[in-house]
PDB file of N, CA and C in Angstrom:
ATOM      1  N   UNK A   1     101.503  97.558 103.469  1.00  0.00           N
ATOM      2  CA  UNK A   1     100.262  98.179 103.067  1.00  0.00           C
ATOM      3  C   UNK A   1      99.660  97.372 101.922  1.00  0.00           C
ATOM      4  N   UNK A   2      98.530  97.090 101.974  1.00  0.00           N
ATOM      5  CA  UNK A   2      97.537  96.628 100.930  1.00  0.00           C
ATOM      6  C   UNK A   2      97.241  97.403  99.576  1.00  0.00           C
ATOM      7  N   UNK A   3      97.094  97.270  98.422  1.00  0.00           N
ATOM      8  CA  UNK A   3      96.721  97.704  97.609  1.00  0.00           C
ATOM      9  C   UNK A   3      94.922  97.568  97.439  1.00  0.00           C
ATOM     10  N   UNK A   4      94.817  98.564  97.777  1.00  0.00           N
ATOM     11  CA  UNK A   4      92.584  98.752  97.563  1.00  0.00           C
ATOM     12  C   UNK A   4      92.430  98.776  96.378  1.00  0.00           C
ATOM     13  N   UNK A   5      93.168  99.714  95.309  1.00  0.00           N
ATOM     14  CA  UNK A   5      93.204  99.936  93.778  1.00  0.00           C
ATOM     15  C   UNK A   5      94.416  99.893  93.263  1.00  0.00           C
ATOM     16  N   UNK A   6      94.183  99.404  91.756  1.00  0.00           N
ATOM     17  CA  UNK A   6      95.243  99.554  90.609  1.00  0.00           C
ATOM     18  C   UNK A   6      94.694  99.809  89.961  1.00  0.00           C
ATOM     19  N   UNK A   7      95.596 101.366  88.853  1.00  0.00           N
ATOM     20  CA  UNK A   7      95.154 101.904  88.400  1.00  0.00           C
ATOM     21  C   UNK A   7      96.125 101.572  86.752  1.00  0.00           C
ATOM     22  N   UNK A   8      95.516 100.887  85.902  1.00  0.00           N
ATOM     23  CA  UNK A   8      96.436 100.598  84.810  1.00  0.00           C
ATOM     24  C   UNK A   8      96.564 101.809  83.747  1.00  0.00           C
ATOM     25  N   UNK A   9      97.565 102.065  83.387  1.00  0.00           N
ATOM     26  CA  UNK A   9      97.988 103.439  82.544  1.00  0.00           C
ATOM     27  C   UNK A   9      98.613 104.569  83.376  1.00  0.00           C
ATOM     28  N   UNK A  10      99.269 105.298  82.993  1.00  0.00           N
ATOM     29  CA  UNK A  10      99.721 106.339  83.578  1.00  0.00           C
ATOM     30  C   UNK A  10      99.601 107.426  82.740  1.00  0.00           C
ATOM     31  N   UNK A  11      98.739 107.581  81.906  1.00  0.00           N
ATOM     32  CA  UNK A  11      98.140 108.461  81.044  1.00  0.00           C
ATOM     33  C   UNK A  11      97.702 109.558  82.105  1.00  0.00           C
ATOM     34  N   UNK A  12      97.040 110.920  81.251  1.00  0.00           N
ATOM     35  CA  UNK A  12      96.525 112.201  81.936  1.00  0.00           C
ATOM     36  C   UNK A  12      95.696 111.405  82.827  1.00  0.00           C
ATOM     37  N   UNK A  13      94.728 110.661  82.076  1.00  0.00           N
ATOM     38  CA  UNK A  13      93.180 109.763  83.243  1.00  0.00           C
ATOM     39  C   UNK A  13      93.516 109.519  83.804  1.00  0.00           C
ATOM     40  N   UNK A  14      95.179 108.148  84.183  1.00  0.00           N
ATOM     41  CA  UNK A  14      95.132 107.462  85.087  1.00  0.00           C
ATOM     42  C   UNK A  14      95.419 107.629  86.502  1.00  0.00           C
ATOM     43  N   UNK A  15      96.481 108.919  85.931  1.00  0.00           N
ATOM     44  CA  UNK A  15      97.153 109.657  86.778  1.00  0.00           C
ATOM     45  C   UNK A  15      96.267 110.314  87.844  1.00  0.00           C
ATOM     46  N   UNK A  16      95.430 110.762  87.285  1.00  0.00           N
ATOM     47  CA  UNK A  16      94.599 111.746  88.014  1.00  0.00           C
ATOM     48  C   UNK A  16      93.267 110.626  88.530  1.00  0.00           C
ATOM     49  N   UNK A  17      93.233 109.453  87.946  1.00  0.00           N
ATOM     50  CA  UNK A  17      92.582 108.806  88.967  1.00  0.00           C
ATOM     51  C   UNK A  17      93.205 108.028  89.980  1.00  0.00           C
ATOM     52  N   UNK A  18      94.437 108.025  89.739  1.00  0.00           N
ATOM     53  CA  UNK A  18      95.119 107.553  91.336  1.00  0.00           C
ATOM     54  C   UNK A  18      95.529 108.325  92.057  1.00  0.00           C
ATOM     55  N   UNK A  19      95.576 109.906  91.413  1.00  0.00           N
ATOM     56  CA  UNK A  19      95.587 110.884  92.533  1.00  0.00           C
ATOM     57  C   UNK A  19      94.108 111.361  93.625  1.00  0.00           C
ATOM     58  N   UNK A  20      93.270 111.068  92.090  1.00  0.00           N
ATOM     59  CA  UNK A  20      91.639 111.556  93.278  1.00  0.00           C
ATOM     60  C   UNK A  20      91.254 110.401  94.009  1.00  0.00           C
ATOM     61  N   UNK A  21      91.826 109.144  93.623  1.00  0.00           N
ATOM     62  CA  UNK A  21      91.361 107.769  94.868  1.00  0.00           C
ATOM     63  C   UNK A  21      92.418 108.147  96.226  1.00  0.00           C
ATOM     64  N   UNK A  22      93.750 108.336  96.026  1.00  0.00           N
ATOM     65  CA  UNK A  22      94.609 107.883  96.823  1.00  0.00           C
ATOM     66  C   UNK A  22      93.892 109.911  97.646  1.00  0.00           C
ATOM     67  N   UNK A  23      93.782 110.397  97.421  1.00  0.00           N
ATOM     68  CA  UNK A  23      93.351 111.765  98.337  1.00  0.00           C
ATOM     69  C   UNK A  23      92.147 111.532  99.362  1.00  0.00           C
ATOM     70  N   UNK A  24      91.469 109.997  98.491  1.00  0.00           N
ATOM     71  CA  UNK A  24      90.210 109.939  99.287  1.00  0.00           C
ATOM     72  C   UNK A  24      90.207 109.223 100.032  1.00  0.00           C
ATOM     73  N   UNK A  25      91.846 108.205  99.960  1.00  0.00           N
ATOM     74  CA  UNK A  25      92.260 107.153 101.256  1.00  0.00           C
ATOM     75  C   UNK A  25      92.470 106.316 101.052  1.00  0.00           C
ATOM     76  N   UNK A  26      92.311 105.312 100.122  1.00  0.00           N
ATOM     77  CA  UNK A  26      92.328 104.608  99.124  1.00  0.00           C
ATOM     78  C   UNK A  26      93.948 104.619  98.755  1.00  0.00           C
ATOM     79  N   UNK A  27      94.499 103.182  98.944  1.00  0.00           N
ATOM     80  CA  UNK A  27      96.211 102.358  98.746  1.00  0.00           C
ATOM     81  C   UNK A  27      95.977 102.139  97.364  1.00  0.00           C
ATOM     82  N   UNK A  28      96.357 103.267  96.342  1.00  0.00           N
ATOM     83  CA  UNK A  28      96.701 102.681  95.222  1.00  0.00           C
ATOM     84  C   UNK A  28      97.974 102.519  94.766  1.00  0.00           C
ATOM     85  N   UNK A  29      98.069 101.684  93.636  1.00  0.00           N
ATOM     86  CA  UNK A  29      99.111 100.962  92.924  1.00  0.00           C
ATOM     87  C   UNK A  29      98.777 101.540  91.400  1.00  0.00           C
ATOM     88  N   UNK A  30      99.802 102.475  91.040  1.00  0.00           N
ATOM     89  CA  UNK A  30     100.119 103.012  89.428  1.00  0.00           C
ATOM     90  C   UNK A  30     100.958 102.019  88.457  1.00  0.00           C
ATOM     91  N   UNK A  31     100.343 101.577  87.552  1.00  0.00           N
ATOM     92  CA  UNK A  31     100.986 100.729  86.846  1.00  0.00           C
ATOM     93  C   UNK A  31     101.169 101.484  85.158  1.00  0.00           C
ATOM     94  N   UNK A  32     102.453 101.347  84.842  1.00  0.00           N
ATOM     95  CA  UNK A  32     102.230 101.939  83.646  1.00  0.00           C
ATOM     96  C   UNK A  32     104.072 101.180  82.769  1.00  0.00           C
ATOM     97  N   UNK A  33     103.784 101.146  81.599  1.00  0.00           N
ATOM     98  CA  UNK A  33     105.096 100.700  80.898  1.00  0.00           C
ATOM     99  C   UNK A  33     106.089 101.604  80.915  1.00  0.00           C
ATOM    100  N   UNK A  34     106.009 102.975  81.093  1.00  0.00           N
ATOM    101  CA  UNK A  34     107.104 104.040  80.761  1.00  0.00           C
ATOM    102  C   UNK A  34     107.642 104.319  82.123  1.00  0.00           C
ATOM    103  N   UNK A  35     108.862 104.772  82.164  1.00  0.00           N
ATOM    104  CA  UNK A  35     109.471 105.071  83.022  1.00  0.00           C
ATOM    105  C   UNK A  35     108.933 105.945  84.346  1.00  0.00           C
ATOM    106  N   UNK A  36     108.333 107.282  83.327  1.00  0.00           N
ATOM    107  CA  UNK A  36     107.778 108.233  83.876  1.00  0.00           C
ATOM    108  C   UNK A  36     106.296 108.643  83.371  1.00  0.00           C
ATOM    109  N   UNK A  37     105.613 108.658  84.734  1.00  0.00           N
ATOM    110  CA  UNK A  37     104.228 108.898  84.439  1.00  0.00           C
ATOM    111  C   UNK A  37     103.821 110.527  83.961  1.00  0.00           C
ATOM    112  N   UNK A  38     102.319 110.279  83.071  1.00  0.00           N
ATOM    113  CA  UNK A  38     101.783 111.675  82.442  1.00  0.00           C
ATOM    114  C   UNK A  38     102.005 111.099  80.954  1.00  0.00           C
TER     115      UNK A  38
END
């Protein structure tokens, strides 16, 4: 699978913008330094 978006941070924003892209169909890629995102 292709990546359409990367979404850098895994902050409250980022999170929730790779959840409202990837709902809309959209192959994203979450990038973030911490283990666990939020």
């Amino acid at each position: 699978m292709k990546t359409q978006l990367i979404v850098i941070g895994a902050g409250p924003g980022g999170y929730a913008a790779a959840f409202y892209a990837a709902d809309r169909g959209l192959a994203v890629t979450l990038v973030d330094s911490a283990v666990n995102p939020g």
